[in-house]
Protein backbone atom coordinates (compact mmCIF):
# COMPACT_ATOMS: atom_id res chain seq x y z
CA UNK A 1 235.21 95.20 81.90
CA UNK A 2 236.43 92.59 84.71
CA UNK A 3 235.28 89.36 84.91
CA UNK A 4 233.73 89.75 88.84
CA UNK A 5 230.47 89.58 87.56
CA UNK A 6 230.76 86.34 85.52
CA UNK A 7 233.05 84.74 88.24
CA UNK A 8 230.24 85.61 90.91
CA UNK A 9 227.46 84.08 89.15
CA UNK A 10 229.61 80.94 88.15
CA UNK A 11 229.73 80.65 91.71
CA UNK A 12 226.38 81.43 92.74
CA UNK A 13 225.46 78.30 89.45
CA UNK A 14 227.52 76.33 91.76
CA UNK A 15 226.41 76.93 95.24
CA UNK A 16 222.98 75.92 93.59
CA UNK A 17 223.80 72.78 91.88
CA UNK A 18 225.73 71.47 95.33
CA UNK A 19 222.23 72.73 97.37
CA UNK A 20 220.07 70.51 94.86
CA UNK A 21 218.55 73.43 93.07
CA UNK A 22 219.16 74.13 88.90
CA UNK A 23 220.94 76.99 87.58
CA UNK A 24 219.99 80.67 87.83
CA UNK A 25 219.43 81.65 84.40
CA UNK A 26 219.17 85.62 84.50
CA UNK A 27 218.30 87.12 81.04
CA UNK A 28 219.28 89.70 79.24
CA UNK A 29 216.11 91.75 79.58
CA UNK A 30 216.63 91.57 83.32
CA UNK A 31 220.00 92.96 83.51
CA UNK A 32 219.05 96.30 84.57
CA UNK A 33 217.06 95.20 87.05
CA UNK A 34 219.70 93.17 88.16
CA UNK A 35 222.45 95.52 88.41
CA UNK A 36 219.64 97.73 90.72
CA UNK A 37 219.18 94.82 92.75
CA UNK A 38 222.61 94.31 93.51
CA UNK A 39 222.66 98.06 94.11
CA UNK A 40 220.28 97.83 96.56
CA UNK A 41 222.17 94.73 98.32
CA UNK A 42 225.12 96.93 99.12
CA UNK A 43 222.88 99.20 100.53
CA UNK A 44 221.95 96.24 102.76
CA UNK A 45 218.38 95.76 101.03
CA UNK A 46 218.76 92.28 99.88
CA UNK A 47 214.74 91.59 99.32
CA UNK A 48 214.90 93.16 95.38
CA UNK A 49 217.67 90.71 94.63
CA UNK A 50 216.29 87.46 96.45
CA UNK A 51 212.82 87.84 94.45
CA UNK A 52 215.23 88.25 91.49
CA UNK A 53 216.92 85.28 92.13
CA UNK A 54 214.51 83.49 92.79
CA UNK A 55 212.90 84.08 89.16
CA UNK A 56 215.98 83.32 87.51
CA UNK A 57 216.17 79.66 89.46
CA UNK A 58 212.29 78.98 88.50
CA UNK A 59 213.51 80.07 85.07
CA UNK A 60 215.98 77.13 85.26
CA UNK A 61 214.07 75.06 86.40
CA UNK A 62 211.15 75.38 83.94
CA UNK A 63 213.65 75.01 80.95
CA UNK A 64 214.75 72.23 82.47
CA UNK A 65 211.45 71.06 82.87
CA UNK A 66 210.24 71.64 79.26
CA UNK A 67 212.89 69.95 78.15
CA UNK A 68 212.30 66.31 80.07
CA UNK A 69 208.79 66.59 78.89
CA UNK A 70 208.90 67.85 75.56
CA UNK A 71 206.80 64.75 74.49
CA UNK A 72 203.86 64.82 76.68
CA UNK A 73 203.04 68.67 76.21
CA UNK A 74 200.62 67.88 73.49
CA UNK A 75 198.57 65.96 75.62
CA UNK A 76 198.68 68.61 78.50
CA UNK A 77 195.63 71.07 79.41
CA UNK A 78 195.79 74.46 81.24
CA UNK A 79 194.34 73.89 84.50
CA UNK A 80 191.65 76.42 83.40
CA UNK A 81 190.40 73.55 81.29
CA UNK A 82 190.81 70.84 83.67
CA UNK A 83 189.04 73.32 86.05
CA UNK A 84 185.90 72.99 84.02
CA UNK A 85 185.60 69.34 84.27
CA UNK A 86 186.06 69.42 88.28
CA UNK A 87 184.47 70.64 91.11
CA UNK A 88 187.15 73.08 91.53
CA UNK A 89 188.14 76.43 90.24
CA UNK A 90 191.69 77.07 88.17
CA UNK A 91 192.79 79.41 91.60
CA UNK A 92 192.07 76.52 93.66
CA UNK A 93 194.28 74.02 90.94
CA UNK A 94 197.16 76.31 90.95
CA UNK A 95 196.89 76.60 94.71
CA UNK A 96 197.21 72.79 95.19
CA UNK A 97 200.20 72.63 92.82
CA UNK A 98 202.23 75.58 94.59
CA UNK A 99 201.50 73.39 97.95
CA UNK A 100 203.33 70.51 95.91
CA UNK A 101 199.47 68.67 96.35
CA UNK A 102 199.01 68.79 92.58
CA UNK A 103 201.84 67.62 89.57
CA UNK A 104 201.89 70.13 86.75
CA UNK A 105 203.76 71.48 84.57
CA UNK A 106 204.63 75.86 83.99
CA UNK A 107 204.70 77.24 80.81
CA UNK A 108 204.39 80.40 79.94
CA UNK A 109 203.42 81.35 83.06
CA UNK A 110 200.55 79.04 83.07
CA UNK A 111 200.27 75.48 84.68
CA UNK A 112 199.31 73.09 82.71
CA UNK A 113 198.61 69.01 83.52
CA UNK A 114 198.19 65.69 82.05
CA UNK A 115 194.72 64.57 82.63
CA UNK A 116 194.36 61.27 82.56
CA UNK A 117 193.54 58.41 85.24
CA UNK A 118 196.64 56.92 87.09
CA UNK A 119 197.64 60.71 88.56
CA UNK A 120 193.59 61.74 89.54
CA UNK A 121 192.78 65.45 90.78
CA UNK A 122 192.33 65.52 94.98
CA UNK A 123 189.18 63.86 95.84
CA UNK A 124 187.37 66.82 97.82
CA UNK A 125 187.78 66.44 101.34
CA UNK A 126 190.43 63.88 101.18
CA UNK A 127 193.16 63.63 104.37
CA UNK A 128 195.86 62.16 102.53
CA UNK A 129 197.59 64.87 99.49
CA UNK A 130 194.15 66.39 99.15
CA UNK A 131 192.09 69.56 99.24
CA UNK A 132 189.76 70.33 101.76
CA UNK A 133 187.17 73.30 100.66
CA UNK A 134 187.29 75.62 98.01
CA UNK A 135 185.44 74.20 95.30
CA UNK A 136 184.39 75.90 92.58
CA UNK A 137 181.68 79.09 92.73
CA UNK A 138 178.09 78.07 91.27
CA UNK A 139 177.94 81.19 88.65
């Protein structure tokens, strides 16, 4: 085997790090998928291998991520939880942190968040970094 492959993600590692973003981490279980999605790019279909990349930079990012705050998980809730002690519902919670309104934390494909005073959920209604509608359905 030649070493393209290797050389072009080194590269790719390092266009990312210059652009601000972490590394791509693309796994081994992905690898067929990969090589399809690069496939596809030479055919000029490039959308199977964004979305691909794009997974393998959140990937980066949330091992990075785990790692700088391998002391406060413990305290962390899913926002499921947190959910139940708000006036809003875990879709609307994981909507406000996707919009960058909300800090928390992915694991596992779940969010997860301190709850404690100094960083507050959105007051409803709120202008400033807050959510406006969507609380949580009366069952």
């Amino acid at each position: 085997m030649d070493g393209n492959g290797r050389v072009g993600r080194l590269v790719l590692n390092l266009l990312l790090l210059r652009a601000g973003y972490p590394l791509a981490l693309l796994l081994r279980d992905w690898r067929v998928g990969y090589l399809q999605a690069l496939a596809r790019a030479d055919r000029g279909d490039v959308t199977a291998l964004t979305n691909l990349l794009g997974r393998a930079v959140e990937a980066g990012l949330d091992r990075y991520l785990d790692a700088s705050s391998a002391g406060r998980m413990e305290d962390e809730l899913p926002l499921a939880t947190l959910a139940q002690q708000s006036e809003y519902s875990a879709a609307h919670l994981g909507w406000l942190v996707r919009q960058g309104r909300l800090a928390a934390t992915k694991r596992g494909g779940r969010w997860y968040r301190h709850p404690c005073g100094a960083c507050p959920l959105p007051q409803r209604g709120s202008r400033r970094g807050g959510a406006t509608g969507r609380p949580r359905r009366e069952a």
